[in-house]
Protein backbone atom coordinates (compact mmCIF):
# COMPACT_ATOMS: atom_id res chain seq x y z
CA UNK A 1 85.73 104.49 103.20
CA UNK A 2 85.92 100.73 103.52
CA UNK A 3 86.41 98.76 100.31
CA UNK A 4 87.20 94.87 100.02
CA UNK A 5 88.93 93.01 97.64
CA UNK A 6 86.85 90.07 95.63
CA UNK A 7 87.74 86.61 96.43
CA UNK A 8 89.76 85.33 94.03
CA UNK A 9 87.51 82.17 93.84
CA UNK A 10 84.66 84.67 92.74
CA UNK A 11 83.79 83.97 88.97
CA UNK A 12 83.06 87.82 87.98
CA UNK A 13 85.81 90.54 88.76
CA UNK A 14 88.01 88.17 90.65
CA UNK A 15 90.44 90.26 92.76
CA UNK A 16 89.10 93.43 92.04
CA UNK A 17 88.36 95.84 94.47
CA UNK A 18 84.51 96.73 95.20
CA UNK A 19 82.43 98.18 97.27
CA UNK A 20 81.33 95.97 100.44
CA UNK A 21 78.71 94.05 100.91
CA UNK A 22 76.75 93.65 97.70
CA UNK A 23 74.94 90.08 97.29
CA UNK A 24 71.86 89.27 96.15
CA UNK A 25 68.10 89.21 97.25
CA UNK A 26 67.04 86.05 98.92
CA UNK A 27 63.37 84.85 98.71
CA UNK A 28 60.91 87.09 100.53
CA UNK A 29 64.04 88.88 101.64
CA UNK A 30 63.69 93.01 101.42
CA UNK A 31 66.87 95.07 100.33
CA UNK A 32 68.10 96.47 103.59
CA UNK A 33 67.53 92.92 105.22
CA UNK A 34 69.76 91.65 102.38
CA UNK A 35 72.41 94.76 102.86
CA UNK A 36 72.45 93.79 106.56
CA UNK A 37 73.23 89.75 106.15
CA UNK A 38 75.64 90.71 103.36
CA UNK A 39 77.52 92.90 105.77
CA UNK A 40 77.59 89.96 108.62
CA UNK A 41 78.67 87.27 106.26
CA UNK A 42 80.83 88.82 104.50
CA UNK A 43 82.65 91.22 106.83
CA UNK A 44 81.32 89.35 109.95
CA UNK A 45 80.22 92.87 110.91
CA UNK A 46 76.60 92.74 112.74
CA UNK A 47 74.48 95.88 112.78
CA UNK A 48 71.14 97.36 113.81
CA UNK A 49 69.01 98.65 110.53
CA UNK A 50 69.04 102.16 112.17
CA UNK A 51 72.81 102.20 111.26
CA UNK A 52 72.40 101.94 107.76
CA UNK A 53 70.95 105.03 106.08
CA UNK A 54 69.33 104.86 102.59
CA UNK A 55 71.82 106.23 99.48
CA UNK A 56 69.78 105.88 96.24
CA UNK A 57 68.49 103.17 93.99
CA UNK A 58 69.92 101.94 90.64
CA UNK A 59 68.51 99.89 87.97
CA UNK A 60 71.23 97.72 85.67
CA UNK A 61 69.13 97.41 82.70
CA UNK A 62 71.97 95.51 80.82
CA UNK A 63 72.20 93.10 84.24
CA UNK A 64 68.70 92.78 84.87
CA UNK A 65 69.86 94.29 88.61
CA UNK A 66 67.91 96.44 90.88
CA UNK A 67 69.75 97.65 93.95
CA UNK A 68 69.51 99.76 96.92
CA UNK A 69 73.00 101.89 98.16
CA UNK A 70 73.03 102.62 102.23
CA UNK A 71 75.85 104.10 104.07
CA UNK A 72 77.19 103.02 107.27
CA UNK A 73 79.03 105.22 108.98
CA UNK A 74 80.86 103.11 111.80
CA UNK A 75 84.61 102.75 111.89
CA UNK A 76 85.48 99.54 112.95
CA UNK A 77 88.99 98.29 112.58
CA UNK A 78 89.92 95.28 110.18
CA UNK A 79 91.51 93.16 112.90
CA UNK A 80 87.92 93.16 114.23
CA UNK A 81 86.14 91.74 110.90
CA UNK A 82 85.78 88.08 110.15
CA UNK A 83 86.19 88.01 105.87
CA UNK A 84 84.55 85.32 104.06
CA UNK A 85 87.11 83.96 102.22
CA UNK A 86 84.81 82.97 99.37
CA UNK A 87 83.73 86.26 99.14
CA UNK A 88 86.26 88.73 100.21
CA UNK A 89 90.34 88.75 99.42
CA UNK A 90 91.31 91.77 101.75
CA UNK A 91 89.55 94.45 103.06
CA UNK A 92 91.02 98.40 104.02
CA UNK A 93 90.07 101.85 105.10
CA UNK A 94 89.76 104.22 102.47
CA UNK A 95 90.04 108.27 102.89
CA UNK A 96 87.37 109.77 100.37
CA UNK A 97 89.52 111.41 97.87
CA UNK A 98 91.82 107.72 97.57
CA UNK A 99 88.59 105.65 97.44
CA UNK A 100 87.63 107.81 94.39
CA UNK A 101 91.47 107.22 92.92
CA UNK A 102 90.52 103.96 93.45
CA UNK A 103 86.98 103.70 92.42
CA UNK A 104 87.76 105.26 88.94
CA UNK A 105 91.04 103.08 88.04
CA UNK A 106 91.62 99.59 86.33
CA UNK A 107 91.80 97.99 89.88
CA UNK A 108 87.91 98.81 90.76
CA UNK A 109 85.38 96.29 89.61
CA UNK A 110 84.09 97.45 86.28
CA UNK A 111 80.69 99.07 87.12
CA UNK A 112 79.47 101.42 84.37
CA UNK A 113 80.79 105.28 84.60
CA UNK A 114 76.85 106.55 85.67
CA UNK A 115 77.02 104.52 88.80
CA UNK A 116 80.59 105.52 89.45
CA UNK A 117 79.73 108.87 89.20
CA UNK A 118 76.58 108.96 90.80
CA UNK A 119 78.21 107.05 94.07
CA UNK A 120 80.96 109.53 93.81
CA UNK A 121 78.66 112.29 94.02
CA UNK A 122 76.67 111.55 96.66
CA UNK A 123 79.09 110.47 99.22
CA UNK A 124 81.03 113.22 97.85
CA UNK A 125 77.81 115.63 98.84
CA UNK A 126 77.66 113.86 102.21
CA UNK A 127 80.83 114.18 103.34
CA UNK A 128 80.92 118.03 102.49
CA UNK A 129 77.90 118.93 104.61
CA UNK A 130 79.24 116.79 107.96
């Protein structure tokens, strides 16, 4: 599992670590478009759509936030990434049972515990049946 570390020039969560890629919607922009330029500007990882495979949605009723979850499954090594450095601190590879050490502890951006769990689960769920 790849996570990356929030700039530290990044007004909410600040050094925290988060899932990659996440931004917001630009105008006329669909979800999986945004996922993709996130993914490139951030991570300076480019990738066909066919790559990215559809998760779940979730609604953020207390953030006004709608979002889309995909899963790439790709390894591609760090020293091959170009990081943002508004966006992104530090990025690293992940086995499934540390990103969910990880995901879970004070160091993780703050999501709430129902999103936590439910990404959990499903990758969980995925990973079992490969």
């Amino acid at each position: 599992m790849l996570v990356q570390k929030r700039s530290k020039y990044k007004k909410q969560n600040p050094l925290k670590w988060d899932i990659p890629s996440a931004g917001h919607v630009d105008y006329k922009e669909d979800l999986l478009t945004t996922c993709m330029r996130e993914t490139e500007e951030e991570l300076g990882i480019t990738l066909p759509k066919e790559k990215f495979v559809f998760l779940f949605e979730t609604f953020n009723e207390k953030g006004w936030e709608f979002g889309e979850n995909y899963l790439v499954e790709e390894y591609i090594p760090i020293e091959q990434m170009t990081i943002q450095i508004e966006e992104v601190e530090e990025v690293k590879w992940l086995s499934f049972d540390e990103f969910k050490k990880l995901l879970y502890s004070e160091e993780f951006c703050g999501y709430q515990i129902e999103y936590k769990d439910k990404i959990s689960g499903v990758l969980g769920e995925k990973l079992t049946k490969e």
